[in-house]
Protein backbone atom coordinates (compact mmCIF):
# COMPACT_ATOMS: atom_id res chain seq x y z
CA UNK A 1 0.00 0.00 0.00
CA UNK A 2 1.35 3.44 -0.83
CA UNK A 3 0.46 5.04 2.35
CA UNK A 4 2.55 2.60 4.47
CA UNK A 5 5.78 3.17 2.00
CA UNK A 6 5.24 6.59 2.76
CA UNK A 7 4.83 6.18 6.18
CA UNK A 8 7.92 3.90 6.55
CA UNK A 9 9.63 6.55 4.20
CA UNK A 10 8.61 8.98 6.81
CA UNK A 11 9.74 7.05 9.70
CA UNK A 12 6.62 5.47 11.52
CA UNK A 13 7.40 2.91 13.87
CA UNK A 14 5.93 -0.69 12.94
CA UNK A 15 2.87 0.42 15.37
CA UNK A 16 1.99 3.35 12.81
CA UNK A 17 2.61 1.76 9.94
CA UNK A 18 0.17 -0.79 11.25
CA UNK A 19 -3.03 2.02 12.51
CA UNK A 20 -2.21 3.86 8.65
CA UNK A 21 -2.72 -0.03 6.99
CA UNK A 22 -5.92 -0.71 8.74
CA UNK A 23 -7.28 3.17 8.33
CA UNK A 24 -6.16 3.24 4.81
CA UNK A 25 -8.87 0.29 4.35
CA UNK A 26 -11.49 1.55 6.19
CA UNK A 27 -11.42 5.04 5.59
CA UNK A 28 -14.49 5.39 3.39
CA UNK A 29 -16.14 2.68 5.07
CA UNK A 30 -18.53 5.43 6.26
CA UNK A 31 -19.68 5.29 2.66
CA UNK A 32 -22.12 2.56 3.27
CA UNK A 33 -24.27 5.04 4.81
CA UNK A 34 -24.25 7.22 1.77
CA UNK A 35 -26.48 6.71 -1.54
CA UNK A 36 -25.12 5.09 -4.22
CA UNK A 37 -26.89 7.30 -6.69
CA UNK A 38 -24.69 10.66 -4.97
CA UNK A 39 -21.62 8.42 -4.68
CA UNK A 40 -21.46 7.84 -8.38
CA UNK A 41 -23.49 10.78 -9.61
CA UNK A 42 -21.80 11.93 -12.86
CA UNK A 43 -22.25 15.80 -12.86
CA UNK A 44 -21.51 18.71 -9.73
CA UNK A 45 -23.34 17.38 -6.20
CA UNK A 46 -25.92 19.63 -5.08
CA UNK A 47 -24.64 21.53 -1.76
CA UNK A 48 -27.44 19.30 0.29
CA UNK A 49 -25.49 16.05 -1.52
CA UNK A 50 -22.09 17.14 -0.96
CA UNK A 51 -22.93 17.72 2.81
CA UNK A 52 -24.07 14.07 2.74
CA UNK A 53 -20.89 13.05 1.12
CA UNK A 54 -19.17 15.26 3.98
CA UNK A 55 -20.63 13.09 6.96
CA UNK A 56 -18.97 9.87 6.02
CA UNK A 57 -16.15 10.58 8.39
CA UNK A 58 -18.52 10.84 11.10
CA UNK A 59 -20.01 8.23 9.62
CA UNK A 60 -17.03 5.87 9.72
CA UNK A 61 -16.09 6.82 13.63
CA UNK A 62 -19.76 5.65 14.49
CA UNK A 63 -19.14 2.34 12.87
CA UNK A 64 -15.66 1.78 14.53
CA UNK A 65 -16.62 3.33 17.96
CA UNK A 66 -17.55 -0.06 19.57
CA UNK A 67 -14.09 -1.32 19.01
CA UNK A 68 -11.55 0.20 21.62
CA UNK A 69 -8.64 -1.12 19.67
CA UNK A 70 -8.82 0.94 16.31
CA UNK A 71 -8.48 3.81 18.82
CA UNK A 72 -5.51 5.47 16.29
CA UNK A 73 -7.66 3.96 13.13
CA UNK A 74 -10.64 6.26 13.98
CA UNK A 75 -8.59 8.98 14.36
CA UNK A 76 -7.19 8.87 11.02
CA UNK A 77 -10.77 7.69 9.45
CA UNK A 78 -12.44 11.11 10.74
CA UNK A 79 -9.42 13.09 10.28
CA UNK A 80 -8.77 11.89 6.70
CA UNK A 81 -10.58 14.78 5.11
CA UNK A 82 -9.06 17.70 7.28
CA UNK A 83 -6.98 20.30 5.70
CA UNK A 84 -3.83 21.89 6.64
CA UNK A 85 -5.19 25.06 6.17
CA UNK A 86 -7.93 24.22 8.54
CA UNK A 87 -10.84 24.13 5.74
CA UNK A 88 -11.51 20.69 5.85
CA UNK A 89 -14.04 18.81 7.34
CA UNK A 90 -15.72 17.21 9.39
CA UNK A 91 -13.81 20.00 12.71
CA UNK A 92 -11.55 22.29 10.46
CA UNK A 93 -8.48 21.05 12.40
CA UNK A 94 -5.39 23.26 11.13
CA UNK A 95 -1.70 22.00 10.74
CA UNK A 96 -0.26 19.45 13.41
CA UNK A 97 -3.70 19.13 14.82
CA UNK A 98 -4.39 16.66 12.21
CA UNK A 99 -2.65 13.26 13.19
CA UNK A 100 0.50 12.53 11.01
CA UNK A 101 -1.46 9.52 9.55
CA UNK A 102 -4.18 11.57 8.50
CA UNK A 103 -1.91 13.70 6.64
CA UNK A 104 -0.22 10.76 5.14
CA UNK A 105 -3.40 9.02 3.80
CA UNK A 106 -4.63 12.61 2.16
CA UNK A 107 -2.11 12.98 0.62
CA UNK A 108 -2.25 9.25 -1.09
CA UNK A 109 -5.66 9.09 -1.20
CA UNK A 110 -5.69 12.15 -3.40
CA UNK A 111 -2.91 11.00 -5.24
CA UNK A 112 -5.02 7.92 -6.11
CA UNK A 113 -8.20 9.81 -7.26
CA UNK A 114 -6.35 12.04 -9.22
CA UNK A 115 -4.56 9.64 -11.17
CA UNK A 116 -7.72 7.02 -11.59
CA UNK A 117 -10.93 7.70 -13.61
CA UNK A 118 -14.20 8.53 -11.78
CA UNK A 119 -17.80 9.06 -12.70
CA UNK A 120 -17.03 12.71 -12.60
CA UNK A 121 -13.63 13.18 -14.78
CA UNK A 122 -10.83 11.54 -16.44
CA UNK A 123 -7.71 10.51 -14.52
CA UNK A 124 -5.03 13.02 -14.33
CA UNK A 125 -1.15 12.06 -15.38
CA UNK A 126 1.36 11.21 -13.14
CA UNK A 127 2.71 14.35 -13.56
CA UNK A 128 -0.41 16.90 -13.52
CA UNK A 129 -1.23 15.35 -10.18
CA UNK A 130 2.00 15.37 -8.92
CA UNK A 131 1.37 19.39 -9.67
CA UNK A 132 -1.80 19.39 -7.95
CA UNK A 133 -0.14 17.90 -5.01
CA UNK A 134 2.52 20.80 -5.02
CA UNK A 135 -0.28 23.27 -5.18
CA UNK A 136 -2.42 22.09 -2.46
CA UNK A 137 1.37 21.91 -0.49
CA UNK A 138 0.53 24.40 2.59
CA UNK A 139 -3.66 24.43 1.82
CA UNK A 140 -4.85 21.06 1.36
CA UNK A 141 -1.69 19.07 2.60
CA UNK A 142 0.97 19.01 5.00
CA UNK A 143 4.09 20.56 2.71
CA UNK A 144 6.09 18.37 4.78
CA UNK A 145 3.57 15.13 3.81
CA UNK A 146 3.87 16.35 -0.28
CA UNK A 147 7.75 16.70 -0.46
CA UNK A 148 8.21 13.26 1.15
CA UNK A 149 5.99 11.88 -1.29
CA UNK A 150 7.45 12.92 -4.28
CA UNK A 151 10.83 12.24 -2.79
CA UNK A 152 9.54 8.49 -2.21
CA UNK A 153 8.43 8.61 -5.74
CA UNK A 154 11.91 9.91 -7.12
CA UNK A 155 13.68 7.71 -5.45
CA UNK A 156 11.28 4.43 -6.12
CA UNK A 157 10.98 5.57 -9.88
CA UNK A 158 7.33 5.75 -11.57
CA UNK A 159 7.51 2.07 -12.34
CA UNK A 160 6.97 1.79 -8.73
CA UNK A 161 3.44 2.74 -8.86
CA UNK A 162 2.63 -0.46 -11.29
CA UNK A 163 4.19 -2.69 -8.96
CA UNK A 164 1.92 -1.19 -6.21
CA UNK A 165 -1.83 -1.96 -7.77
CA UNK A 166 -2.05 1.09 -10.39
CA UNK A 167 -1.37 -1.28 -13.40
CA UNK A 168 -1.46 0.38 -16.86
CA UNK A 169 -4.51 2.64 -15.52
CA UNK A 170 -2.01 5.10 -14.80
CA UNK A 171 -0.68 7.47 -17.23
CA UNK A 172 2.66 8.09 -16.72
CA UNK A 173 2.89 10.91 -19.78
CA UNK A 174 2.15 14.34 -19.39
């Protein structure tokens, strides 16, 4: 998974690496209480849909309350969609207030909607999202998060992201 070679790239002890794994699967899992229909709606959500959309974090902490030991795994889950710049939801935590593996999966998990197709858009190339990552550096993403990740890429080489799950889906031109 991505987010735990950037995490180990980082330097998160096997215990971190091991809540980022486990959040990094079930951080939509708050999903399930969202339509379908909005989910995959082709065009712009309506403001009432998008807020919809914006309660899955919540969402997702509700399902994994009961279970004291994903402590660090709901963290992540409902921080997933905070931004550095505080305008992110569901609390509008700013900066370090935002768990480091929060941070980490944004930054993948954008990464990986950029560069795949959805109902809404094309995928992105490898290198327009990389740009898109760059630009949300300081806003959307911990800079710190951003430059790690394209270091890890650098150094892993783009090939790297085909031995990871991407496959030929990604477009590795401009």
């Amino acid at each position: 998974m991505p987010q735990n070679l950037l995490g180990k790239f980082i330097g998160l002890d096997y215990r971190e690496l091991e809540i980022l794994e486990h959040a990094a699967i079930l951080h939509d899992i708050g999903k399930i209480g969202i339509d379908s229909n909005i989910l995959n709606k082709e065009g712009k959500l309506t403001v009432s849909e998008f807020s919809l959309v914006k309660a899955h974090p919540l969402i997702g902490e509700e399902i994994l309350g009961p279970v004291d030991t994903l402590e660090g795994v709901k963290t992540t889950v409902i921080q997933h969609h905070e931004r550095y710049d505080g305008r992110g939801y569901p609390y509008g935590l700013t900066g370090e207030e935002i768990s480091l593996k929060a941070r980490i999966l944004s930054v993948v998990d954008t990464f990986d909607a950029m560069v795949t197709d959805r109902p809404y858009r094309r995928a992105l190339s490898y290198s327009k999202a990389l740009d898109e990552l760059k630009k949300g550096a300081g806003k959307q993403f911990d800079p710190f998060v951003v430059e790690s990740f394209i270091e890890m890429l650098n150094h892993k080489g783009q090939g790297f992201l085909i031995d990871v799950g991407y496959g030929l889906s990604i477009s590795l031109q401009n």
